[in-house]
PDB file of N, CA and C in Angstrom:
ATOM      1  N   UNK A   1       0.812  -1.180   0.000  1.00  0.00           N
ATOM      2  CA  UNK A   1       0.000   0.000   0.000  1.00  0.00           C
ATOM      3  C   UNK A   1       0.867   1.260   0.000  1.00  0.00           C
ATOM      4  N   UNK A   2       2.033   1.105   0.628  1.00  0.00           N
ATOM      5  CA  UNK A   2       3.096   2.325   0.308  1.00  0.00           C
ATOM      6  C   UNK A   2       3.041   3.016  -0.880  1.00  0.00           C
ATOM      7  N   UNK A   3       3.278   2.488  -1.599  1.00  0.00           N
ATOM      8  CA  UNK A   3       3.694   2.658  -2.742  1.00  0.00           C
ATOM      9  C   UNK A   3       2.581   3.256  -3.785  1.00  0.00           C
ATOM     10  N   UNK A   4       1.341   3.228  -3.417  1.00  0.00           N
ATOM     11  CA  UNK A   4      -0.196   3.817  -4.015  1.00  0.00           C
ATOM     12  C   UNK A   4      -0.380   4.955  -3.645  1.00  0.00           C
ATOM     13  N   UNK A   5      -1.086   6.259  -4.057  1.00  0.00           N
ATOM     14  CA  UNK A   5      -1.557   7.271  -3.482  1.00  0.00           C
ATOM     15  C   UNK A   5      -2.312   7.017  -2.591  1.00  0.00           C
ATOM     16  N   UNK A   6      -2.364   7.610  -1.158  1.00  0.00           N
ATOM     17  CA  UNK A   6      -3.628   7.564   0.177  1.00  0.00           C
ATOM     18  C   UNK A   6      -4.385   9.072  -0.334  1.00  0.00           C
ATOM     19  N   UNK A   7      -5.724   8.809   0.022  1.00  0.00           N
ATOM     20  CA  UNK A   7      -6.387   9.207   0.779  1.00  0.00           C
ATOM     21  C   UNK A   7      -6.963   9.090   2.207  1.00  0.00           C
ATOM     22  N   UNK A   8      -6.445  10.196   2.901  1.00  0.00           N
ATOM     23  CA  UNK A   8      -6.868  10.451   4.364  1.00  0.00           C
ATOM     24  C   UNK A   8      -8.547  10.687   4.310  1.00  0.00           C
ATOM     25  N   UNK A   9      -9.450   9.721   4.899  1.00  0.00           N
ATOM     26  CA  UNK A   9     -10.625   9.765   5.235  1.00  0.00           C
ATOM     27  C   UNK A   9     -11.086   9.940   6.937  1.00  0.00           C
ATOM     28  N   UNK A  10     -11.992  10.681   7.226  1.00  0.00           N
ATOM     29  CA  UNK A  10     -12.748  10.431   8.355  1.00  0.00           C
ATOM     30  C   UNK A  10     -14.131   9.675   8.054  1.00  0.00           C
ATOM     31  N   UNK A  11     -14.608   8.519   9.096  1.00  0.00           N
ATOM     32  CA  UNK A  11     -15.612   7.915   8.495  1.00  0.00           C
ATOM     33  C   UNK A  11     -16.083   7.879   9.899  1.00  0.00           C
ATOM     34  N   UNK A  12     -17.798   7.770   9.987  1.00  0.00           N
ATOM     35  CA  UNK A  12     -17.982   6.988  11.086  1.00  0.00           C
ATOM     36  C   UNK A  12     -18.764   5.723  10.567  1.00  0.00           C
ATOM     37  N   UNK A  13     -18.437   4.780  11.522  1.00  0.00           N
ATOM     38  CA  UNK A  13     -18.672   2.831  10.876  1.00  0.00           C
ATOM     39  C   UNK A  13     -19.240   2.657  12.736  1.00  0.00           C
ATOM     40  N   UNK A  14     -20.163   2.151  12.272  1.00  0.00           N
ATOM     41  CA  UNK A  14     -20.921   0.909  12.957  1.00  0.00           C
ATOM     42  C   UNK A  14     -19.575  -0.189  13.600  1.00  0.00           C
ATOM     43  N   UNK A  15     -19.795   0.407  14.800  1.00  0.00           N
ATOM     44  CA  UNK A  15     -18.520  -0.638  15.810  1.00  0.00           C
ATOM     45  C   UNK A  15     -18.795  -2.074  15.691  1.00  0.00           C
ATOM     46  N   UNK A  16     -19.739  -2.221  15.734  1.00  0.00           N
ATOM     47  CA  UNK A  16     -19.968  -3.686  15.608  1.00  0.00           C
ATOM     48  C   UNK A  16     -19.391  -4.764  14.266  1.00  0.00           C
ATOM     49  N   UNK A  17     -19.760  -3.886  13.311  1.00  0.00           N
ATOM     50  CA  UNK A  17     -19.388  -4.266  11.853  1.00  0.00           C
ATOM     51  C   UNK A  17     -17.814  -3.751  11.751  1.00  0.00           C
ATOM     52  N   UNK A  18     -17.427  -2.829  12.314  1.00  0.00           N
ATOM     53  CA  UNK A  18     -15.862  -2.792  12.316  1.00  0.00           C
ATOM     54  C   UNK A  18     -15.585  -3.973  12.731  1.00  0.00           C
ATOM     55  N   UNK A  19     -15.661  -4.489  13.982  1.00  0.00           N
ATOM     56  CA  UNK A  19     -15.094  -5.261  14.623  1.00  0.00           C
ATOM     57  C   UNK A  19     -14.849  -6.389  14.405  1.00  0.00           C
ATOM     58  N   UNK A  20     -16.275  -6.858  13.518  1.00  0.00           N
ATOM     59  CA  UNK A  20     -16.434  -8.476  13.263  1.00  0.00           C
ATOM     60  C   UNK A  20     -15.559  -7.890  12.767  1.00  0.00           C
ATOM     61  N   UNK A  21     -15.286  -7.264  11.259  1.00  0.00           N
ATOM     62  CA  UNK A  21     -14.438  -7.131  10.328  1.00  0.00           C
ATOM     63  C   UNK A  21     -12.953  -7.378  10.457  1.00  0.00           C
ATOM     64  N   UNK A  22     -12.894  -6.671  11.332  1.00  0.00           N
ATOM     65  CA  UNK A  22     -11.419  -6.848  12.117  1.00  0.00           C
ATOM     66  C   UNK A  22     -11.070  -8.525  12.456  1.00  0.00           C
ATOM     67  N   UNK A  23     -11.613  -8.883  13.554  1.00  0.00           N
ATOM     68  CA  UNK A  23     -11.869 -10.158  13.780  1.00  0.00           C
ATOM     69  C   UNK A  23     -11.832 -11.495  12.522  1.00  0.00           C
ATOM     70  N   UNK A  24     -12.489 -11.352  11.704  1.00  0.00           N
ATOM     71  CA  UNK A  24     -12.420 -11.900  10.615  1.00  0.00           C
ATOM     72  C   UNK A  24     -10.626 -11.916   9.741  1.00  0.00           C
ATOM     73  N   UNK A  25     -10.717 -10.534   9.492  1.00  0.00           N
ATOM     74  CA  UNK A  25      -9.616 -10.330   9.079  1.00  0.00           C
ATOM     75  C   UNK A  25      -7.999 -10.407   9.594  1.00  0.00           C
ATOM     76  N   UNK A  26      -8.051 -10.394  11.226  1.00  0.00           N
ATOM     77  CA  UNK A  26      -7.242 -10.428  12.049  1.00  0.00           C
ATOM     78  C   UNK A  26      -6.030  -9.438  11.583  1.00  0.00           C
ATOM     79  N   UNK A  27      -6.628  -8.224  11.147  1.00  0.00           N
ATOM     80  CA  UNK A  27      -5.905  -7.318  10.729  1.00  0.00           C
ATOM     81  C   UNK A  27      -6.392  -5.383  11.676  1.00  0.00           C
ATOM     82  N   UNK A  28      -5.584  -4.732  11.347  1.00  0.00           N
ATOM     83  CA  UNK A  28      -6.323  -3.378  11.695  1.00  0.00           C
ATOM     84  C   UNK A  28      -7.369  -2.889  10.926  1.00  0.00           C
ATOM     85  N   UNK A  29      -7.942  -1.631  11.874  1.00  0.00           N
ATOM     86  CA  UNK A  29      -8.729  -1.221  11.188  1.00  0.00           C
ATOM     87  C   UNK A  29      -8.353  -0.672   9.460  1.00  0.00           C
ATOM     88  N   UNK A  30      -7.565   0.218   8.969  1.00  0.00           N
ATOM     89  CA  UNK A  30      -7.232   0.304   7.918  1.00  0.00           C
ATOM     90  C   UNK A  30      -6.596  -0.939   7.048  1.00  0.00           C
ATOM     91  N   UNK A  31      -6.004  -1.576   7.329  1.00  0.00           N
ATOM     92  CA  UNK A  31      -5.852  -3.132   6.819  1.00  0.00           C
ATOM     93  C   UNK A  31      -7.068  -3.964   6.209  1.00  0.00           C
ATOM     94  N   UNK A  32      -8.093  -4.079   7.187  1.00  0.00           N
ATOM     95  CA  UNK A  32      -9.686  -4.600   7.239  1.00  0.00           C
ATOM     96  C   UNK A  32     -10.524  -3.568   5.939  1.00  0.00           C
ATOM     97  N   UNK A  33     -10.423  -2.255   6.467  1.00  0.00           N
ATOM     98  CA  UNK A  33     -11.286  -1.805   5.371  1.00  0.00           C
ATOM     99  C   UNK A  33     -10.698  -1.878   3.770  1.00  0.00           C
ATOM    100  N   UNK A  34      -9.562  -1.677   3.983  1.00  0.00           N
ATOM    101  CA  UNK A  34      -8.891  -1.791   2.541  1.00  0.00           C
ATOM    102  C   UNK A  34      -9.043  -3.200   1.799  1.00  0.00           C
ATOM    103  N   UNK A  35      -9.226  -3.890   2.373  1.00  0.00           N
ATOM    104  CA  UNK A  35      -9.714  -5.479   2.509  1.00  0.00           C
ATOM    105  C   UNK A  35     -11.147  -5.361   1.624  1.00  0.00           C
ATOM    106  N   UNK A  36     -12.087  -5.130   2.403  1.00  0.00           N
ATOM    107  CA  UNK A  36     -13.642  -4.137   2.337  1.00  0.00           C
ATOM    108  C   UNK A  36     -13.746  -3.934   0.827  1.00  0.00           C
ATOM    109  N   UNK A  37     -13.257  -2.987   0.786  1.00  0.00           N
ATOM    110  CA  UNK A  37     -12.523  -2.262  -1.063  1.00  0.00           C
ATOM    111  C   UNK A  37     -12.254  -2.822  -2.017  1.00  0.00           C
ATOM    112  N   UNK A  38     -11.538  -3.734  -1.463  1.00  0.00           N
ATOM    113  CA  UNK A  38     -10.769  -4.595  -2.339  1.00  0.00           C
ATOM    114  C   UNK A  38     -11.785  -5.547  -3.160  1.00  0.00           C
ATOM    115  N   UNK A  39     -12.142  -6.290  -1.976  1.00  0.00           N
ATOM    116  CA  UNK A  39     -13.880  -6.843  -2.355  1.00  0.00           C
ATOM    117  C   UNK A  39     -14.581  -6.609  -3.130  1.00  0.00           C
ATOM    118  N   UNK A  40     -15.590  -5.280  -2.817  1.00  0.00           N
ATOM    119  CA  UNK A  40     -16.358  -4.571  -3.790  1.00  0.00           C
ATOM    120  C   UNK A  40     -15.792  -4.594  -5.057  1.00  0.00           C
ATOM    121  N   UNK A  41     -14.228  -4.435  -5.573  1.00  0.00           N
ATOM    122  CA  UNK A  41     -13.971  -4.000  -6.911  1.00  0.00           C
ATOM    123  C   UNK A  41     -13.742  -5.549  -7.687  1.00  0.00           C
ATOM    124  N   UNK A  42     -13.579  -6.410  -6.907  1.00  0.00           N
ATOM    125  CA  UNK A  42     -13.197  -7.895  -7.063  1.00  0.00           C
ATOM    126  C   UNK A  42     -14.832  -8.299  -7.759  1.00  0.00           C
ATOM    127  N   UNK A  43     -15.609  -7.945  -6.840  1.00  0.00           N
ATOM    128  CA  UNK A  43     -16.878  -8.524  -6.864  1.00  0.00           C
ATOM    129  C   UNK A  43     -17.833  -7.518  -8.304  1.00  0.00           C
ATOM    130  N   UNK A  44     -17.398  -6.348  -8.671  1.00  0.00           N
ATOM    131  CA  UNK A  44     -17.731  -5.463  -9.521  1.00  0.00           C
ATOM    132  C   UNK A  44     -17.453  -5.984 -11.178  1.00  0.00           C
ATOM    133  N   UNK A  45     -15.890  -6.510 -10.637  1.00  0.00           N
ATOM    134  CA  UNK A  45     -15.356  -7.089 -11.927  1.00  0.00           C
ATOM    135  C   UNK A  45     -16.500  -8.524 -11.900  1.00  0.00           C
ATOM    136  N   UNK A  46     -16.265  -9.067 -11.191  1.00  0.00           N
ATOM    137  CA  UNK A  46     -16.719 -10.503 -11.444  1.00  0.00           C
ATOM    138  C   UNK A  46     -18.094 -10.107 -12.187  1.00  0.00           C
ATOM    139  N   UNK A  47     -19.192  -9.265 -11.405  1.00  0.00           N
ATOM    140  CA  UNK A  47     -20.604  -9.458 -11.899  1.00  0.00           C
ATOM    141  C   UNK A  47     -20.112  -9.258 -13.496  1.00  0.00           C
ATOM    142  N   UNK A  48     -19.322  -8.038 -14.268  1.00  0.00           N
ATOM    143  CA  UNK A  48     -19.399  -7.575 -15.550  1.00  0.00           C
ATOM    144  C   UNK A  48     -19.207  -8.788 -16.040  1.00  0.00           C
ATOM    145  N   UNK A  49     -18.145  -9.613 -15.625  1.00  0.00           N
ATOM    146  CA  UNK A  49     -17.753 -10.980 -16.761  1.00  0.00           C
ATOM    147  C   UNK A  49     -18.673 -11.917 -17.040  1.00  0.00           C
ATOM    148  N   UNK A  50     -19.179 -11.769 -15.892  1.00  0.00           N
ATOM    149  CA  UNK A  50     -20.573 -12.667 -15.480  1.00  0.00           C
ATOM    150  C   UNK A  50     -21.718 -12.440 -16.847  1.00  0.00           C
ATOM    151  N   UNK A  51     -21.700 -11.118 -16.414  1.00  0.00           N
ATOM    152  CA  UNK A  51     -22.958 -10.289 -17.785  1.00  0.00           C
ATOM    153  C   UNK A  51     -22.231 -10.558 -19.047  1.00  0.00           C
ATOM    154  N   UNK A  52     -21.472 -11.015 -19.396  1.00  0.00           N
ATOM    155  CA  UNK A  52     -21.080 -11.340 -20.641  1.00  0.00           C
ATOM    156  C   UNK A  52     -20.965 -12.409 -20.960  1.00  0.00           C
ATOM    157  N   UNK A  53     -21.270 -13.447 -20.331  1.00  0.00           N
ATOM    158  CA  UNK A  53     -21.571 -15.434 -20.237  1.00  0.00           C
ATOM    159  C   UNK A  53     -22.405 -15.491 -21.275  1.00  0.00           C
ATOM    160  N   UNK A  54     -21.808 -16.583 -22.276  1.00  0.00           N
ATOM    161  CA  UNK A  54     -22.960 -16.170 -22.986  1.00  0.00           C
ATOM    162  C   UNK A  54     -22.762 -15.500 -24.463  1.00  0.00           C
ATOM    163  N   UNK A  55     -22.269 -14.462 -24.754  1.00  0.00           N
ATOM    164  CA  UNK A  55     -22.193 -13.186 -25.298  1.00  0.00           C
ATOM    165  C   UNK A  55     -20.977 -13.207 -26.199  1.00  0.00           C
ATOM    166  N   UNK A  56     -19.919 -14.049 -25.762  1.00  0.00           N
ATOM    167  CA  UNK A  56     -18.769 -14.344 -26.208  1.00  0.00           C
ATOM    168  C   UNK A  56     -18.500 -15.722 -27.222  1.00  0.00           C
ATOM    169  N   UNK A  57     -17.971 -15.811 -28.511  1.00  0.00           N
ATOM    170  CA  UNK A  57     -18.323 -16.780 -28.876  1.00  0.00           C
ATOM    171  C   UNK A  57     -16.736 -16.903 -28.860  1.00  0.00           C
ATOM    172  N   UNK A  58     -16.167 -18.335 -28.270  1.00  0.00           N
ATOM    173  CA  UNK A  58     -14.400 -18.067 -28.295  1.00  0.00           C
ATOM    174  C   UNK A  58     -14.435 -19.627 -28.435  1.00  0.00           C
ATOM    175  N   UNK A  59     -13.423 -19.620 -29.673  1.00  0.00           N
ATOM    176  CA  UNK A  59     -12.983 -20.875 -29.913  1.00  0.00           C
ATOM    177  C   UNK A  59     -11.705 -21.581 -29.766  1.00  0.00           C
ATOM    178  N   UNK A  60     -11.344 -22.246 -29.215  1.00  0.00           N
ATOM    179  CA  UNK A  60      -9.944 -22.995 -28.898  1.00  0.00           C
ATOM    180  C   UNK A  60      -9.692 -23.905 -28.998  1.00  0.00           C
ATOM    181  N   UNK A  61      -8.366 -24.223 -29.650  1.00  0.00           N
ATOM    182  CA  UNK A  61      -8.234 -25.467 -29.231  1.00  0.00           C
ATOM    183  C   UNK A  61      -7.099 -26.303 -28.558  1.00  0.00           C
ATOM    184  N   UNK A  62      -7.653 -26.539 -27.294  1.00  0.00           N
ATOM    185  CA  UNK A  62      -7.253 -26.746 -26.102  1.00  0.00           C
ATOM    186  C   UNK A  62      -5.613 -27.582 -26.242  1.00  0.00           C
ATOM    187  N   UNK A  63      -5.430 -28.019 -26.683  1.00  0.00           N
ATOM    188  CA  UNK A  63      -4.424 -29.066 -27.417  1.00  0.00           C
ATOM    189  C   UNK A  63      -3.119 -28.307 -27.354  1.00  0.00           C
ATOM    190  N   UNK A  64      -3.321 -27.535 -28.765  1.00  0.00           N
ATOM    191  CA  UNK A  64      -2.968 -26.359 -29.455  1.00  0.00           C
ATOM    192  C   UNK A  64      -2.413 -25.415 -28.591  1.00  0.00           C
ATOM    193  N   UNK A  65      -3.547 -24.892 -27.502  1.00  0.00           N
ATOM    194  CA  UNK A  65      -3.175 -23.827 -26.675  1.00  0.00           C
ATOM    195  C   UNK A  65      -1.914 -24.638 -25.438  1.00  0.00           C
ATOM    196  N   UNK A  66      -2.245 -25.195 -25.315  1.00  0.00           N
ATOM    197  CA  UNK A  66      -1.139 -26.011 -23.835  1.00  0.00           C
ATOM    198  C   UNK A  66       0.095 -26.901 -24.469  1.00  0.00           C
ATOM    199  N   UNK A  67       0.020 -26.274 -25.995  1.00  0.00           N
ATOM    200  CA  UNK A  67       1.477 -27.242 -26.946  1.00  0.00           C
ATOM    201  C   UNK A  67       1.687 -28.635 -26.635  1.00  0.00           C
ATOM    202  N   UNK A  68       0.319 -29.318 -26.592  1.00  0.00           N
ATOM    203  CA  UNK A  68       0.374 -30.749 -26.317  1.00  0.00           C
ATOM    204  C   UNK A  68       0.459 -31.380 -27.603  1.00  0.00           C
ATOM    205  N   UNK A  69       1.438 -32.729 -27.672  1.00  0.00           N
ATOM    206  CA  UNK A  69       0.993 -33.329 -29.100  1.00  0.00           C
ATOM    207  C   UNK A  69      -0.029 -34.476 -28.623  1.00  0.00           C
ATOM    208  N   UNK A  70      -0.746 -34.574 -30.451  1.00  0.00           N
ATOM    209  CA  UNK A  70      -1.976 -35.643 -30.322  1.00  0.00           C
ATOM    210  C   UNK A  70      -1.801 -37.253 -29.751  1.00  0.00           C
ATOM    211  N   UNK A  71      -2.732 -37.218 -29.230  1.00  0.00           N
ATOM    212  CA  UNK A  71      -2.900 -39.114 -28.323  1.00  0.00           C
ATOM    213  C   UNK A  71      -2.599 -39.786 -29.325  1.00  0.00           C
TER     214      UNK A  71
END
């Protein structure tokens, strides 16, 4: 995280839901929420790929791709 731009936030959070969070994470509070974040954008990507199941017509061949020769 060094190495990224911060933003300094003030927040107020529901102690309770900090805490599990914490707990769960066995990390600090900024550790945990960045965690939090991380999630949401993990889970943001996933739904889009998701919405495109389907939509994609991709052909391979599997063989070919992993430079296996034929049985």
């Amino acid at each position: 995280m060094a190495s990224r731009a911060v933003k300094r936030v003030t927040v107020n959070l529901p102690r309770h839901l900090l805490e599990d969070a914490a707990s769960i994470t066995g990390a600090g509070t900024t550790e945990t929420i960045v965690q939090g974040l991380e999630l949401l954008a993990r889970r943001r990507a996933y739904t889009k790929a998701m919405a495109l199941k389907g939509k994609l017509d991709i052909r391979l061949d599997l063989d070919a791709a992993r430079e296996r020769s034929g049985r």
